[in-house]
N, C-alpha and C. Protein backbone atom coordinates (compact mmCIF):
# COMPACT_ATOMS: atom_id res chain seq x y z
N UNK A 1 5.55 22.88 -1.26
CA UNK A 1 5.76 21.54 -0.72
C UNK A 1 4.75 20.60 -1.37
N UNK A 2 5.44 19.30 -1.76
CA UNK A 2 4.28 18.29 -1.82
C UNK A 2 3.87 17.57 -1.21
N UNK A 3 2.11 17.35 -0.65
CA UNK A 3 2.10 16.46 -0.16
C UNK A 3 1.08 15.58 -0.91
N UNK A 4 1.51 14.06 0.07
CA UNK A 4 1.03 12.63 -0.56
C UNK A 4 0.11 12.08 0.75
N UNK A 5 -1.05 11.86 0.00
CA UNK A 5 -1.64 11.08 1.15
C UNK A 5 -2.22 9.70 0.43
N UNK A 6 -1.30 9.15 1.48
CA UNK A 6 -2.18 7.09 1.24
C UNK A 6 -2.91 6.67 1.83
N UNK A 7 -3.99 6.51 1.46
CA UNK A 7 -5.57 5.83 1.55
C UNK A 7 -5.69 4.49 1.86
N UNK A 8 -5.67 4.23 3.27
CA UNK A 8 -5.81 2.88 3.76
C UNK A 8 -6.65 2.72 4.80
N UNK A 9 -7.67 1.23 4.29
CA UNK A 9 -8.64 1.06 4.92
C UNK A 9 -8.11 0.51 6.53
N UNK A 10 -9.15 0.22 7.51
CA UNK A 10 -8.59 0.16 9.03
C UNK A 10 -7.70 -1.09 8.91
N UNK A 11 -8.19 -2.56 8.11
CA UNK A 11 -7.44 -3.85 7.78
C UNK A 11 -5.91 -3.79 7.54
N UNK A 12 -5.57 -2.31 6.97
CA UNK A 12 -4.42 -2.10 6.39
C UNK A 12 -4.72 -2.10 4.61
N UNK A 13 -5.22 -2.83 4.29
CA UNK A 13 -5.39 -2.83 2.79
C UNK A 13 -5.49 -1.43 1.96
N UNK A 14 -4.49 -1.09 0.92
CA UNK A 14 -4.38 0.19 0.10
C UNK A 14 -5.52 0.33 -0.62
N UNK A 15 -5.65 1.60 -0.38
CA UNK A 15 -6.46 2.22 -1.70
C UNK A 15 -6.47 2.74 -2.39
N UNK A 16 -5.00 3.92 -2.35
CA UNK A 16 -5.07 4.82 -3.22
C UNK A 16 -4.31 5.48 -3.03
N UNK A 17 -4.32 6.88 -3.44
CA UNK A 17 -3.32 7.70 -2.97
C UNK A 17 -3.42 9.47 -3.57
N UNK A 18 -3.44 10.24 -2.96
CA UNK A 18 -3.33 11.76 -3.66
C UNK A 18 -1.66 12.41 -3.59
N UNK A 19 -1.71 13.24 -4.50
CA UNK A 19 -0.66 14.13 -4.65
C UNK A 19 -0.77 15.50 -4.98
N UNK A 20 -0.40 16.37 -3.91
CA UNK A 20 -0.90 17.84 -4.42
C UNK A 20 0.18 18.55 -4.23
N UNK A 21 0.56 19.56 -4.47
CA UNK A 21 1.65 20.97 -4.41
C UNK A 21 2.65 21.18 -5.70
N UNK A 22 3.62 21.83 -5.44
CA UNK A 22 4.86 21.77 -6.00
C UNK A 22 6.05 21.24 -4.68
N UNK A 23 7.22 21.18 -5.16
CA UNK A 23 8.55 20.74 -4.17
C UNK A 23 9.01 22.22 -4.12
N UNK A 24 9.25 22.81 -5.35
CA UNK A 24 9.83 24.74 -5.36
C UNK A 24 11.33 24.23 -4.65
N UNK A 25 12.03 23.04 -4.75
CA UNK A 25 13.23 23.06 -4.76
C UNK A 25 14.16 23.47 -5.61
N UNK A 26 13.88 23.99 -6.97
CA UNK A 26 14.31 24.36 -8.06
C UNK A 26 14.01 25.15 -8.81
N UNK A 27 14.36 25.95 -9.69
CA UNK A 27 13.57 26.47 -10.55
C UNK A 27 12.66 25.59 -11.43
N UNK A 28 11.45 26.32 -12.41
CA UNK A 28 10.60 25.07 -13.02
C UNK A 28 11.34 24.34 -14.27
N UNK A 29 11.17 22.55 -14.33
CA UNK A 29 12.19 22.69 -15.10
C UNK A 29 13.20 22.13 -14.97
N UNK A 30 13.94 22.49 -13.74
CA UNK A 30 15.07 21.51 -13.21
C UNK A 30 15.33 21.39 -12.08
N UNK A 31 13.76 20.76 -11.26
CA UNK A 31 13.02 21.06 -10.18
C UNK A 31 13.13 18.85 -9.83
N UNK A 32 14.21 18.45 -9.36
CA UNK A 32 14.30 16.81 -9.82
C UNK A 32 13.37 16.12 -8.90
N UNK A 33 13.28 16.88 -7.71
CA UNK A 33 12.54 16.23 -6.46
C UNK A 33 10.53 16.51 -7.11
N UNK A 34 10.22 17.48 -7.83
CA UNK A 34 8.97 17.28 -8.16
C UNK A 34 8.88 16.22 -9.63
N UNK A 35 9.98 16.44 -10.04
CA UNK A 35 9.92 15.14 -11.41
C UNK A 35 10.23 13.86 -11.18
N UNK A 36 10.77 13.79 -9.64
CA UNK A 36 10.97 12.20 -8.84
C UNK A 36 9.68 11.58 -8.40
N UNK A 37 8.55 12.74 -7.78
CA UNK A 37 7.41 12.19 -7.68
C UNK A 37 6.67 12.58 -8.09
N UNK A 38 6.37 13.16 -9.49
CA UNK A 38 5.36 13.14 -10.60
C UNK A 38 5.64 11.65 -11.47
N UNK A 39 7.30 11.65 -11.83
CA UNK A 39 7.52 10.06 -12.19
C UNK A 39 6.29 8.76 -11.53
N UNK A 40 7.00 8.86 -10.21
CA UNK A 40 6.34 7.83 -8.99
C UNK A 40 4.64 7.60 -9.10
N UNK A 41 3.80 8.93 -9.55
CA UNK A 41 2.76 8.95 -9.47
C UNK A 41 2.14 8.21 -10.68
N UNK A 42 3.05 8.71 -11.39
CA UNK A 42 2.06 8.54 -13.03
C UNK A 42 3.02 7.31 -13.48
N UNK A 43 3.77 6.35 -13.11
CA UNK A 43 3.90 5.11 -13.29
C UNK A 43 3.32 3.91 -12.80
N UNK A 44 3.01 4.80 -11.68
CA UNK A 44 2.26 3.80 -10.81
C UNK A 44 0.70 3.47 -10.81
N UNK A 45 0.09 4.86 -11.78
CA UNK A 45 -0.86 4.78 -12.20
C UNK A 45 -0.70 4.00 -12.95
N UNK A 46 0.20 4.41 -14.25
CA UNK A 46 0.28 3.38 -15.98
C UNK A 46 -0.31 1.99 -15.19
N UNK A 47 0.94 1.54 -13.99
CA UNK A 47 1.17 0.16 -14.33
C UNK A 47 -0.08 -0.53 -13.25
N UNK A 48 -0.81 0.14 -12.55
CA UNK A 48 -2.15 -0.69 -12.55
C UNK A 48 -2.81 -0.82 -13.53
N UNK A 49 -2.88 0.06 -14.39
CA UNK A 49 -3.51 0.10 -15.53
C UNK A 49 -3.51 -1.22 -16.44
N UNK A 50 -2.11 -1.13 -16.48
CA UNK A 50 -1.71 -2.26 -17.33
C UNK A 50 -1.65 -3.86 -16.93
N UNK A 51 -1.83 -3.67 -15.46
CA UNK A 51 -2.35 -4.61 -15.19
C UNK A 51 -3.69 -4.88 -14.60
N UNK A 52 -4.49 -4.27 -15.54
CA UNK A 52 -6.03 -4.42 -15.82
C UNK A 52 -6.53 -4.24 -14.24
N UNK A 53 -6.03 -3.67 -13.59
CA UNK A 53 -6.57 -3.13 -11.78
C UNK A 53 -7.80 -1.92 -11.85
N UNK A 54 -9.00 -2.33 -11.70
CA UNK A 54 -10.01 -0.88 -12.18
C UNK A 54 -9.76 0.15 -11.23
N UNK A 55 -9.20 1.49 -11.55
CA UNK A 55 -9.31 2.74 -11.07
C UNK A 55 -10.07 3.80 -11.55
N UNK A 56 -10.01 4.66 -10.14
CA UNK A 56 -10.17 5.87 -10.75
C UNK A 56 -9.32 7.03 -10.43
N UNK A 57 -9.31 7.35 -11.80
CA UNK A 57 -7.65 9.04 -11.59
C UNK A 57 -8.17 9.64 -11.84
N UNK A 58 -7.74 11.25 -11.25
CA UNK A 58 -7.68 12.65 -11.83
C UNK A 58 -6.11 13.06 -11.77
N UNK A 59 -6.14 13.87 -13.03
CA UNK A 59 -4.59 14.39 -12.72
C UNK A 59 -5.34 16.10 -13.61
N UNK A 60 -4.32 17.11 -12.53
CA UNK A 60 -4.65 18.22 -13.35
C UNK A 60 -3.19 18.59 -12.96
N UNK A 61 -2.74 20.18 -13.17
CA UNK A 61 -1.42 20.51 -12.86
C UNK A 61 -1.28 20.37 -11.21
N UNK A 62 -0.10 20.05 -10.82
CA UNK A 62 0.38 19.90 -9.17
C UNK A 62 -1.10 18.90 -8.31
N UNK A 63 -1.65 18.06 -9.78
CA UNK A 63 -2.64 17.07 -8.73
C UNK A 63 -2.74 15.93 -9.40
N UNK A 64 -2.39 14.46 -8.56
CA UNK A 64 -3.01 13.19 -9.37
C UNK A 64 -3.44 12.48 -7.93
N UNK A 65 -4.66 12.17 -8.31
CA UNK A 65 -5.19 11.18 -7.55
C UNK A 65 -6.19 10.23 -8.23
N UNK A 66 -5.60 8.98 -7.35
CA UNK A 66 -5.71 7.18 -7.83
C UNK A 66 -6.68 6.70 -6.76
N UNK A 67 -7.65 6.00 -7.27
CA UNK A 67 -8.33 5.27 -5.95
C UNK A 67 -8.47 3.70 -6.72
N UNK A 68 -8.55 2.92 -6.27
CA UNK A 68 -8.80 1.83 -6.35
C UNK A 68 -10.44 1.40 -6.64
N UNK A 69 -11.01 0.85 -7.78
CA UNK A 69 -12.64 0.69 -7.46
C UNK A 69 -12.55 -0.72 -7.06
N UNK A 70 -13.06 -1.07 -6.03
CA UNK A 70 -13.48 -1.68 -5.37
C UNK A 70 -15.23 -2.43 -4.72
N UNK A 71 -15.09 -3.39 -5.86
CA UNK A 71 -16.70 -3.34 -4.94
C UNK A 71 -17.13 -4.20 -4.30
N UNK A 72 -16.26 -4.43 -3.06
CA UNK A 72 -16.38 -4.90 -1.98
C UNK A 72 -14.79 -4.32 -1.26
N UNK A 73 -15.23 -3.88 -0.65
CA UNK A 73 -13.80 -3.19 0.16
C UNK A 73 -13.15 -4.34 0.68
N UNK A 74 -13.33 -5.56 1.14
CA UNK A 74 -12.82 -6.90 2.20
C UNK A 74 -12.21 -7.54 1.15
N UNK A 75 -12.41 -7.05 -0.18
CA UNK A 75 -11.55 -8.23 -1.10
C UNK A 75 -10.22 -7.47 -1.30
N UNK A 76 -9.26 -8.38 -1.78
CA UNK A 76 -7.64 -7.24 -1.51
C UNK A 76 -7.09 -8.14 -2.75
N UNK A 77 -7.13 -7.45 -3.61
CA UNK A 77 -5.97 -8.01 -5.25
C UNK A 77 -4.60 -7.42 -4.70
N UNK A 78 -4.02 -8.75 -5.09
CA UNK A 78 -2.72 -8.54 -4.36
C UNK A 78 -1.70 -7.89 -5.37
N UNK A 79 -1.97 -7.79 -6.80
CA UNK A 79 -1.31 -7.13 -7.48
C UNK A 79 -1.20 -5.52 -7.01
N UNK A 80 -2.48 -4.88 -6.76
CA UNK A 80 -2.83 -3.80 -6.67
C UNK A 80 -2.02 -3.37 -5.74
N UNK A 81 -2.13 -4.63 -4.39
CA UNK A 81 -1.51 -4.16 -2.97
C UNK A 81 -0.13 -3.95 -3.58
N UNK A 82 0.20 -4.84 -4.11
CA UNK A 82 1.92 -4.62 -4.56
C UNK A 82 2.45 -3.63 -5.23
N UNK A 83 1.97 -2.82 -6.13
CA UNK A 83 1.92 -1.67 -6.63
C UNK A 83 1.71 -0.85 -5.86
N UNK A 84 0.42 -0.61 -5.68
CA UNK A 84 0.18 0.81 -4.15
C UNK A 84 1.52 0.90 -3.06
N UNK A 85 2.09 -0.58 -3.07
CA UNK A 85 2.81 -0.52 -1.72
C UNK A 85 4.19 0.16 -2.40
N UNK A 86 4.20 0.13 -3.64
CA UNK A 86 6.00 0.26 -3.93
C UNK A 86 5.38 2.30 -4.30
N UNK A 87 4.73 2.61 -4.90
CA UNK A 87 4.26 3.55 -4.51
C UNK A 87 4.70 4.39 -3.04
N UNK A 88 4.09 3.94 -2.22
CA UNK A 88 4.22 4.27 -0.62
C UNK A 88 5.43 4.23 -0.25
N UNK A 89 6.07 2.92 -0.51
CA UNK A 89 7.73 3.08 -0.14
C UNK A 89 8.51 4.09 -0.93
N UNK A 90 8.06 4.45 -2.41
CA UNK A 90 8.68 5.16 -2.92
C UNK A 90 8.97 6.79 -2.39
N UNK A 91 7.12 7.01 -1.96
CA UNK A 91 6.62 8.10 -1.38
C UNK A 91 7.41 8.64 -0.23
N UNK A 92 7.58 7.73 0.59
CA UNK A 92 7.90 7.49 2.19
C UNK A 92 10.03 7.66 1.70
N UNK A 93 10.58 6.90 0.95
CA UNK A 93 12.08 7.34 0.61
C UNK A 93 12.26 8.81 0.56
N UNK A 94 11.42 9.47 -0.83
CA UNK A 94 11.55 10.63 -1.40
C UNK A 94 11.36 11.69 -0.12
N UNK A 95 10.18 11.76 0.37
CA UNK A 95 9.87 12.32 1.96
C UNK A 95 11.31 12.39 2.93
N UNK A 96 11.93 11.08 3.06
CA UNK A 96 13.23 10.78 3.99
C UNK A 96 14.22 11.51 3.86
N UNK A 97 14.09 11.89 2.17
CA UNK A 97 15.42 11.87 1.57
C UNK A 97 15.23 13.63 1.41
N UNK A 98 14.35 14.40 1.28
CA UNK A 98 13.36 15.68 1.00
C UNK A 98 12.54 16.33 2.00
N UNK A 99 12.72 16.05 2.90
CA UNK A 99 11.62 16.66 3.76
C UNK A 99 11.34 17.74 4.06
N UNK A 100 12.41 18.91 3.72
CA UNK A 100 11.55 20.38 3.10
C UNK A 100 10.79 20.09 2.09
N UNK A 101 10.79 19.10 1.44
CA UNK A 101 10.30 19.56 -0.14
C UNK A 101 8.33 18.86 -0.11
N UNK A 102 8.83 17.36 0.75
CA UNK A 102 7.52 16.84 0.56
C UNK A 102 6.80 16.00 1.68
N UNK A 103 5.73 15.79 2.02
CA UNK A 103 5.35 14.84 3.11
C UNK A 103 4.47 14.19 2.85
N UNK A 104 4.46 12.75 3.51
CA UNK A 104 3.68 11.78 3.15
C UNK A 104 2.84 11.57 4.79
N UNK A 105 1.81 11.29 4.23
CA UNK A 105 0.77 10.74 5.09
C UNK A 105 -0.10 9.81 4.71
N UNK A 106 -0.40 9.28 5.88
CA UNK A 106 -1.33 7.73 6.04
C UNK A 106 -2.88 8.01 5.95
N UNK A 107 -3.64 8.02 5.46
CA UNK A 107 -4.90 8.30 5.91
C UNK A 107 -6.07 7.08 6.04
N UNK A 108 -6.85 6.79 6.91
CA UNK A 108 -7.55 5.59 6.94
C UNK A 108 -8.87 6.20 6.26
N UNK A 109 -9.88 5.44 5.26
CA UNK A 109 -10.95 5.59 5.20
C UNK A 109 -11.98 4.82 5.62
């Protein structure tokens, strides 16, 4: 199973997000529900990226995690929020649509 956890401060404001497991809905390969949200993860990384948002990632096999650097937690770039959030909705569909395969959770820091 995969799970996703989104990193949100008490305000609501995103921070981030982890991804760990496999889905094992498939064999490896032609496994669509873990290549639906390995997609989700690592685009969503690119495209803070690309829009110059400072992070920090790790990705190793069955792991990527994104945090937001922040140095002042009370300030909120709304690009970032907008990204993190389509992220989350994406997270939160795939979960709806999969829920043997994956679960999403909220986590406050």
């Amino acid at each position: 199973m995969i799970r996703v956890q989104v990193f949100h401060q008490p305000d609501g404001v995103l921070c981030g997000y982890d991804m760990r497991g496999h889905a094992d809905s498939a064999p490896h390969g032609e496994d669509l529900v873990c290549a639906a949200a390995s997609t989700l993860a690592i685009v969503i990384e690119n495209s803070l990226c690309v829009q110059g948002v400072a992070i920090e990632g790790e990705m190793d096999e069955g792991y990527v995690k994104v945090m937001l650097k922040m140095p002042d937690p009370a300030q909120e770039d709304p690009v970032a929020q907008a990204v993190l959030k389509t992220f989350e909705v994406g997270a939160n569909a795939l979960a709806q649509t999969y829920p043997r395969y994956i679960k999403v959770d909220s986590v406050l820091i």
